[in-house]
C-alpha atoms as a PDB file:
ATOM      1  CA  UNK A   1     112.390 135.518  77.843  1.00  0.00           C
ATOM      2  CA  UNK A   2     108.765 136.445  77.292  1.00  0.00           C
ATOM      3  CA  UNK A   3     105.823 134.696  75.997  1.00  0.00           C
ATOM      4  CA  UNK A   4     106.179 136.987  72.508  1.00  0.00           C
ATOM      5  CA  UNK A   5     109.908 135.428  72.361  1.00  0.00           C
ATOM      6  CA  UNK A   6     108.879 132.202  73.262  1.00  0.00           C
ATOM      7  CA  UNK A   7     106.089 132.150  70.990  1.00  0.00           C
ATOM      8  CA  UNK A   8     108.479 132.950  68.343  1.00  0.00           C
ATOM      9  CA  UNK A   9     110.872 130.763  69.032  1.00  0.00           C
ATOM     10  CA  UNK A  10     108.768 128.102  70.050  1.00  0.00           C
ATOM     11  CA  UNK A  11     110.056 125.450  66.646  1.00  0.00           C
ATOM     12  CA  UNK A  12     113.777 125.923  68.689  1.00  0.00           C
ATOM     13  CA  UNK A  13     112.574 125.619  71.808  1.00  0.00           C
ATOM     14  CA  UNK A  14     109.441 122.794  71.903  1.00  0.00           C
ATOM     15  CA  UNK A  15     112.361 120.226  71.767  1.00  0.00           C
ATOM     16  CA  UNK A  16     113.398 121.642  75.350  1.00  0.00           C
ATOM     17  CA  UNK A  17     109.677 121.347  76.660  1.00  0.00           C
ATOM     18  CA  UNK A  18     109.187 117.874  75.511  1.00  0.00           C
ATOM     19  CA  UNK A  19     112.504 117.394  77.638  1.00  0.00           C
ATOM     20  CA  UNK A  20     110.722 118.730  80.339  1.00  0.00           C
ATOM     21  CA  UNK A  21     106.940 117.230  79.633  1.00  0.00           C
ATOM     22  CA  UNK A  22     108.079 114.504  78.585  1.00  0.00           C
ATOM     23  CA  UNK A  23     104.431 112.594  78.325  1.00  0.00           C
ATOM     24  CA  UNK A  24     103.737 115.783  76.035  1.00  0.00           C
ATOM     25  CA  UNK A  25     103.243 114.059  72.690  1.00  0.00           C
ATOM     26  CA  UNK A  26     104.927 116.068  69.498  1.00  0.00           C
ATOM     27  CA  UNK A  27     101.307 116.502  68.246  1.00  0.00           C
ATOM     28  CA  UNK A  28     100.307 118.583  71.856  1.00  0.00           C
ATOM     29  CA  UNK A  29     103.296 120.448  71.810  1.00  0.00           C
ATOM     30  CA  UNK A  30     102.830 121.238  68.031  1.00  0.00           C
ATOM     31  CA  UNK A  31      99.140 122.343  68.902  1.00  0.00           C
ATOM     32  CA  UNK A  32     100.376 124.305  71.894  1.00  0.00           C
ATOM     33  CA  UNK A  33     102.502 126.287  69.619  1.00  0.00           C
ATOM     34  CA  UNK A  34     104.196 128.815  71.947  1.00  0.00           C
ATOM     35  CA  UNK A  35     101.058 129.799  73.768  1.00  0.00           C
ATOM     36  CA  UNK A  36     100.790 130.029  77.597  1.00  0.00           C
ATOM     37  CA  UNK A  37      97.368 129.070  77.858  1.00  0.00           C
ATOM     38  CA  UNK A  38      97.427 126.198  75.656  1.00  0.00           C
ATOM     39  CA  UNK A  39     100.499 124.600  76.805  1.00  0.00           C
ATOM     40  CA  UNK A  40      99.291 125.232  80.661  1.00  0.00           C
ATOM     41  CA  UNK A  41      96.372 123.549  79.341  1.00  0.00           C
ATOM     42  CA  UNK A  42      98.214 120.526  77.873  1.00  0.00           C
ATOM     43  CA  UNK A  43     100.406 120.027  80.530  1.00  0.00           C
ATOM     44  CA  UNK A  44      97.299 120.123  82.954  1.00  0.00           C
ATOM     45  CA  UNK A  45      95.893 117.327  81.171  1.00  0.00           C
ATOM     46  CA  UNK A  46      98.839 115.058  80.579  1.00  0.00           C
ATOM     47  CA  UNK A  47      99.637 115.241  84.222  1.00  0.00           C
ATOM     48  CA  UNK A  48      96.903 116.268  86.338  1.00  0.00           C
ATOM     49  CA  UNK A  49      97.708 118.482  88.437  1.00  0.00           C
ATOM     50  CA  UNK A  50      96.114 122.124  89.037  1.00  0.00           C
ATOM     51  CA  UNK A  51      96.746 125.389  86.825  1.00  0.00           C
ATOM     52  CA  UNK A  52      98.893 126.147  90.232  1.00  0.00           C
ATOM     53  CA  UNK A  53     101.260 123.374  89.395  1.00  0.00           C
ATOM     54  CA  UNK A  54     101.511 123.982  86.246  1.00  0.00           C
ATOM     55  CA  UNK A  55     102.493 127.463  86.129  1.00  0.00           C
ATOM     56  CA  UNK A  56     104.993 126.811  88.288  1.00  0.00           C
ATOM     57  CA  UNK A  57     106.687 124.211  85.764  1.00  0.00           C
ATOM     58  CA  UNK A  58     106.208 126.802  83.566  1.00  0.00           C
ATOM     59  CA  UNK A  59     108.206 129.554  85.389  1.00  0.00           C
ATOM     60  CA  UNK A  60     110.770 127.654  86.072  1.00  0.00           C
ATOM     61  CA  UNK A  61     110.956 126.250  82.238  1.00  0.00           C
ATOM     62  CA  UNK A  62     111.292 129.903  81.545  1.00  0.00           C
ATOM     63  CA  UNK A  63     113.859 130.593  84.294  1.00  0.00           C
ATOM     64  CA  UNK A  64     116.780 128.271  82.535  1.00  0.00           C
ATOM     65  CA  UNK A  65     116.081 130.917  79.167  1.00  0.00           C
ATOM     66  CA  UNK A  66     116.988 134.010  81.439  1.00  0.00           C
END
């Protein structure tokens, strides 16, 4: 899955990233809306680590829709 599908999908599949980001609030993941940037941004907030560590969450979150 691509960030296009993802994007489109994303009112399906935010309830599977707050499973995985869990201290994303509904509000963050609502702003985030589907977008790379802004979720790699929200997740590098919430949790503090580097844009390295947070990609990498967000491969493998898109690995389990392959």
């Amino acid at each position: 899955m691509n960030w296009e599908q993802i994007e489109g999908s994303w009112a399906e599949l935010k309830g599977k990233a707050k499973q995985k980001w869990g201290k994303l609030t509904d509000d963050e993941l609502e702003a985030a809306g589907g977008k790379k940037e802004e979720l790699l941004g929200q997740i590098r907030r919430r949790y503090g680590i580097t844009r390295e560590g947070a990609e990498k969450q967000l491969d493998e979150f898109l690995k389990a829709f392959k």
